[in-house]
N, C-alpha and C. Protein backbone atom coordinates (compact mmCIF):
# COMPACT_ATOMS: atom_id res chain seq x y z
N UNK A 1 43.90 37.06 -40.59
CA UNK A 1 44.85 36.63 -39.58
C UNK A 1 46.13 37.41 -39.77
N UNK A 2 46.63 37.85 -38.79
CA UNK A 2 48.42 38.32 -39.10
C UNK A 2 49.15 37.48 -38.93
N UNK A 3 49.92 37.72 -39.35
CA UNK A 3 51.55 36.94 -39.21
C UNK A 3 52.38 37.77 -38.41
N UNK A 4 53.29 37.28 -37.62
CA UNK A 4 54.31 38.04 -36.94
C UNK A 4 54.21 39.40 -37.12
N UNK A 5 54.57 39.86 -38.69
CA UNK A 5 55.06 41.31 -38.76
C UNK A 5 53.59 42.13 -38.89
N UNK A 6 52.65 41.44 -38.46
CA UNK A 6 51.28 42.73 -38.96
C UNK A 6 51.38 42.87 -40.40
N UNK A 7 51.07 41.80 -40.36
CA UNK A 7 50.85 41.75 -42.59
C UNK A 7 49.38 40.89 -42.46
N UNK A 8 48.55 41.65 -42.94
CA UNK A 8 47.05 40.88 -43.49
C UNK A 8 47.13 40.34 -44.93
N UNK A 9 46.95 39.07 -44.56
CA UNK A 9 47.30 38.26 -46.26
C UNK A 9 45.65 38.40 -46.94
N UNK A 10 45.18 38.64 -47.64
CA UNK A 10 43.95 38.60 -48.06
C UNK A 10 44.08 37.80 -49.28
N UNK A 11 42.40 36.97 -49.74
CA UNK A 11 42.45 36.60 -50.56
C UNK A 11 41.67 37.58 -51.81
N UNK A 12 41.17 37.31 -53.21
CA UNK A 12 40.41 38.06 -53.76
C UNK A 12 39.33 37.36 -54.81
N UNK A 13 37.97 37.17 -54.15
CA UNK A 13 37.33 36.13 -55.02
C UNK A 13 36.23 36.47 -55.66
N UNK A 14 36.08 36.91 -56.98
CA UNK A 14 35.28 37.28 -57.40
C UNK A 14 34.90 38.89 -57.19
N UNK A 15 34.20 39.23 -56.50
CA UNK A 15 34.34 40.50 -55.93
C UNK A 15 34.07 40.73 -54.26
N UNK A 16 34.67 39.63 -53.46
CA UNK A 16 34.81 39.47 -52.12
C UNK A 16 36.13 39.69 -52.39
N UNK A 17 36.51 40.12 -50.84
CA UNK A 17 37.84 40.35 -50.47
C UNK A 17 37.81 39.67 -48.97
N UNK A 18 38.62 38.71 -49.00
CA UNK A 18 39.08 37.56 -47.97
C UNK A 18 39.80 37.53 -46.90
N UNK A 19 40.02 37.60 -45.26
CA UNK A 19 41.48 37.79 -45.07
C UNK A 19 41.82 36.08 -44.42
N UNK A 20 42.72 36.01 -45.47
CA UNK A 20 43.51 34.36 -44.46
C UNK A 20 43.20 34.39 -43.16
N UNK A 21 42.86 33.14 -42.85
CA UNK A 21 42.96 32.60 -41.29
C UNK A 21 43.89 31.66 -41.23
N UNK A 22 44.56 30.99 -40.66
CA UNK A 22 44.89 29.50 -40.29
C UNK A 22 44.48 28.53 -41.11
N UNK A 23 44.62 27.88 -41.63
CA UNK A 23 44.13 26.41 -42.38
C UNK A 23 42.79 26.44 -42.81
N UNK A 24 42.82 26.98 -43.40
CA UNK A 24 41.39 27.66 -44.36
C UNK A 24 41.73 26.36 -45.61
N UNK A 25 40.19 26.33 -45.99
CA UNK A 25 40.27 24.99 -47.66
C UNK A 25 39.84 25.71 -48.10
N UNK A 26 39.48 25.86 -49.74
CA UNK A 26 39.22 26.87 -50.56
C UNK A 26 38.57 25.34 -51.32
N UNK A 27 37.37 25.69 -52.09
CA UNK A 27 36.67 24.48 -53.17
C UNK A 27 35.34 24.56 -53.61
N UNK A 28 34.87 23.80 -54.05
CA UNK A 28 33.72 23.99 -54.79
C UNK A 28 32.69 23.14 -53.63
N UNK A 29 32.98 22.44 -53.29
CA UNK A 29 32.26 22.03 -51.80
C UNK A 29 31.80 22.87 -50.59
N UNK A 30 30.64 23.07 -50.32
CA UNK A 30 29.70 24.03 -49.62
C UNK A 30 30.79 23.83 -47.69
N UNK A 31 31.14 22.98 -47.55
CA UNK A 31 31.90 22.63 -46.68
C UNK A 31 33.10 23.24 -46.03
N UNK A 32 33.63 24.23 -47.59
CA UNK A 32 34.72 24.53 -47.76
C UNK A 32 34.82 26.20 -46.41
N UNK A 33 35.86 26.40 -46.37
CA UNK A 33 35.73 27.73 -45.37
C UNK A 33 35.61 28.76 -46.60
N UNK A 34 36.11 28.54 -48.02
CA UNK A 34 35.75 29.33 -48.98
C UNK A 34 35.47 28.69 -50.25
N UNK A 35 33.93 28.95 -50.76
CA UNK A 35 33.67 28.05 -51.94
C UNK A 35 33.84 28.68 -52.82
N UNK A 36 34.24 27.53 -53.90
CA UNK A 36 34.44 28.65 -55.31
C UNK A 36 34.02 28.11 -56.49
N UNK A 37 33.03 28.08 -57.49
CA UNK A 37 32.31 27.56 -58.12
C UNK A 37 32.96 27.60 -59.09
N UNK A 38 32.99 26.13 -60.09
CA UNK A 38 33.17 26.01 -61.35
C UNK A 38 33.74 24.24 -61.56
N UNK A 39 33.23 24.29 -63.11
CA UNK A 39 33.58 22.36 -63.01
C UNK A 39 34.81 21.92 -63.10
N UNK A 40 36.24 23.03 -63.23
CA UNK A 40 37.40 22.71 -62.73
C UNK A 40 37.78 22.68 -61.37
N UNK A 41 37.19 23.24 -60.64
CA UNK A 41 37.44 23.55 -59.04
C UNK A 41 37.14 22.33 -58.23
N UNK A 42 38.31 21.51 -57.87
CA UNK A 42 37.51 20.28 -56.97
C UNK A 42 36.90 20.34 -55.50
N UNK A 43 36.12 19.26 -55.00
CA UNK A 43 35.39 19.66 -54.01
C UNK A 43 36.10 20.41 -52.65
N UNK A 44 37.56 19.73 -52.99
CA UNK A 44 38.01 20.26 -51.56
C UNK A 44 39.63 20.64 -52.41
N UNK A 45 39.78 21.38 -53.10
CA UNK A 45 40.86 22.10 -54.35
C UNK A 45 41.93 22.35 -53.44
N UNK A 46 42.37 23.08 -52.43
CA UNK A 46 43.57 23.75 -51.73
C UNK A 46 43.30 23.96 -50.41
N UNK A 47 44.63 23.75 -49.83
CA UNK A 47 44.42 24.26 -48.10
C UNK A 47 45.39 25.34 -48.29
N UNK A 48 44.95 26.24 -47.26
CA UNK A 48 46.36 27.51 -46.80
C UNK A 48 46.56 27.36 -45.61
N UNK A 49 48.12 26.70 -45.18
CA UNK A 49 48.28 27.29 -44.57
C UNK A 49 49.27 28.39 -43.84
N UNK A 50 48.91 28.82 -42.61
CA UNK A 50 49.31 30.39 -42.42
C UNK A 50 50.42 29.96 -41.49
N UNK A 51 51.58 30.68 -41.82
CA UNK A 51 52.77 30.93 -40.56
C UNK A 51 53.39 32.22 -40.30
N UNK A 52 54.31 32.42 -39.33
CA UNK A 52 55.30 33.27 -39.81
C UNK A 52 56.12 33.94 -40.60
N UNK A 53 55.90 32.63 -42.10
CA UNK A 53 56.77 33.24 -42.72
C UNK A 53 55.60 33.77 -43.98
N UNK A 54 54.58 33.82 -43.61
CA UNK A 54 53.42 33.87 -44.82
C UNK A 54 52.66 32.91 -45.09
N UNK A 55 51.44 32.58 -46.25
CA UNK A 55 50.78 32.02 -46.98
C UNK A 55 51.47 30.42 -47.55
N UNK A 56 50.80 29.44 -47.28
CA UNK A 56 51.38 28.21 -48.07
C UNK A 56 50.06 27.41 -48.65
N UNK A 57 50.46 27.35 -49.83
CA UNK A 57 48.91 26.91 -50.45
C UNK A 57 49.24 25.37 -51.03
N UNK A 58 48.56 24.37 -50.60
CA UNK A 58 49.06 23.12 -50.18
C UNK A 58 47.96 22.83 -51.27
N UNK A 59 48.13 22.01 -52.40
CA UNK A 59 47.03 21.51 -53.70
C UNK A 59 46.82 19.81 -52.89
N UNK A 60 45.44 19.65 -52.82
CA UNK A 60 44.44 18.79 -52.20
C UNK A 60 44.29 17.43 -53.62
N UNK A 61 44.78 16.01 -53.12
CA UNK A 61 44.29 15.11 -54.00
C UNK A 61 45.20 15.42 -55.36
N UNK A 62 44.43 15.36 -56.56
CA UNK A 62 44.92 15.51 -57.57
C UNK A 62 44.82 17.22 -57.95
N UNK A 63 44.62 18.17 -57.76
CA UNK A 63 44.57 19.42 -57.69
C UNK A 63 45.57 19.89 -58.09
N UNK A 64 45.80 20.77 -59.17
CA UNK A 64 46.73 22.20 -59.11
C UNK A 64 46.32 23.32 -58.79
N UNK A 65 46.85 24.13 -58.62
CA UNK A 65 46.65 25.43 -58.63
C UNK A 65 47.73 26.63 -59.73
N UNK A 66 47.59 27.31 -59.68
CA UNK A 66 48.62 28.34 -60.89
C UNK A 66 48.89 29.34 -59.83
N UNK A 67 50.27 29.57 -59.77
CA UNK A 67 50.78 30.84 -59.13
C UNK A 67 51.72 31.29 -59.98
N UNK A 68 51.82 32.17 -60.56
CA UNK A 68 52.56 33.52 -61.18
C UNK A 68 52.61 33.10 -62.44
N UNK A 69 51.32 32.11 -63.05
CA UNK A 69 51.32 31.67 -64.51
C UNK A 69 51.62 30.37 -64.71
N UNK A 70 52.67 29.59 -63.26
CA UNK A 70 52.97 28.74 -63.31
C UNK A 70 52.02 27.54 -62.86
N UNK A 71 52.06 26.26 -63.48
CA UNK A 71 50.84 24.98 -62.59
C UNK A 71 51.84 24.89 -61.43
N UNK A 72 51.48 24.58 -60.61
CA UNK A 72 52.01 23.82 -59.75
C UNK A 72 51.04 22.60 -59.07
N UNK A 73 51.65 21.54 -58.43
CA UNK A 73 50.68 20.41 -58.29
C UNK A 73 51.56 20.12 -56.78
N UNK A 74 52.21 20.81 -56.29
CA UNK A 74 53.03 20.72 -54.68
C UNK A 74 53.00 21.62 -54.19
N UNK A 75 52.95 22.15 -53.01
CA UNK A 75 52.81 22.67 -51.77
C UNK A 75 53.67 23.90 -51.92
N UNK A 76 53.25 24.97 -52.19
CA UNK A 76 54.13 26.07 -52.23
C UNK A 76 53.71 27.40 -51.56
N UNK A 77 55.11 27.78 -51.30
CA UNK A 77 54.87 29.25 -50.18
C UNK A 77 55.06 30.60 -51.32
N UNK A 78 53.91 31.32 -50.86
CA UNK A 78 54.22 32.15 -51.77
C UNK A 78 54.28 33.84 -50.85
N UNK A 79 55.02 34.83 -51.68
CA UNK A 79 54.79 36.18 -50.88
C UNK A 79 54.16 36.97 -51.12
N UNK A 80 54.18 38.39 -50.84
CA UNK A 80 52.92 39.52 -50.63
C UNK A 80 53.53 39.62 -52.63
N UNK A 81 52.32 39.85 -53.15
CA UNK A 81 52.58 40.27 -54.61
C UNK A 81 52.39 39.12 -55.35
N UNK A 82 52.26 37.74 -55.47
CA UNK A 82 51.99 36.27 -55.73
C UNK A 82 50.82 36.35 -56.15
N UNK A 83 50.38 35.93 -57.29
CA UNK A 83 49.23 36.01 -58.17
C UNK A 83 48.70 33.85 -58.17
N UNK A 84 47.86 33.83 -57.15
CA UNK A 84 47.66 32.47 -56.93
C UNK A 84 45.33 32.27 -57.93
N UNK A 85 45.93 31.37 -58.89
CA UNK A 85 44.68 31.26 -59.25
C UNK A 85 44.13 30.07 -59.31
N UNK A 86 42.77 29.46 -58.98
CA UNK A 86 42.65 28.15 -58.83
C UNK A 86 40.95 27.76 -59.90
N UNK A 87 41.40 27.33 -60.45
CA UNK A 87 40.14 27.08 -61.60
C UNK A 87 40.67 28.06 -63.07
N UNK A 88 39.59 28.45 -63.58
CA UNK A 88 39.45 29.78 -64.65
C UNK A 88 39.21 31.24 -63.96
């Protein structure tokens, strides 16, 4: 999906390469618009979603996620260069 300025946000999973859509879930649940296997990954782990101003990766239930080394367990926007990891 683009954003305003013609920026393709991609994700990188495993050895797929992703490009954001709109309100995409990311999880270990077959359900998910992107599954991602492992027994830390919950069924429905993170939503993204996409605006104008970029990527917002919203942690689902009890869920964290790690962006730039950091946990986070709230809703955060991140930019082009943001190292977002969810599981191991």
């Amino acid at each position: 999906m683009r954003s305003g300025s013609d920026i393709t946000y991609l994700i990188y999973v495993d050895d797929d390469t992703i490009p954001l859509e709109p309100n995409m879930t990311l999880g270990n649940h077959l359900e998910n618009d992107v599954v991602i296997p492992g027994e830390d990954v919950s069924d429905f782990h993170v939503r993204i979603e996409l605006s104008d101003r970029g990527p917002a990766f919203i942690p689902l239930g009890e869920s964290t996620i790690n962006v730039n080394g950091q946990e986070q367990a709230r809703p955060i926007q991140v930019i082009i260069g943001d190292v977002v990891a969810i599981g191991r």
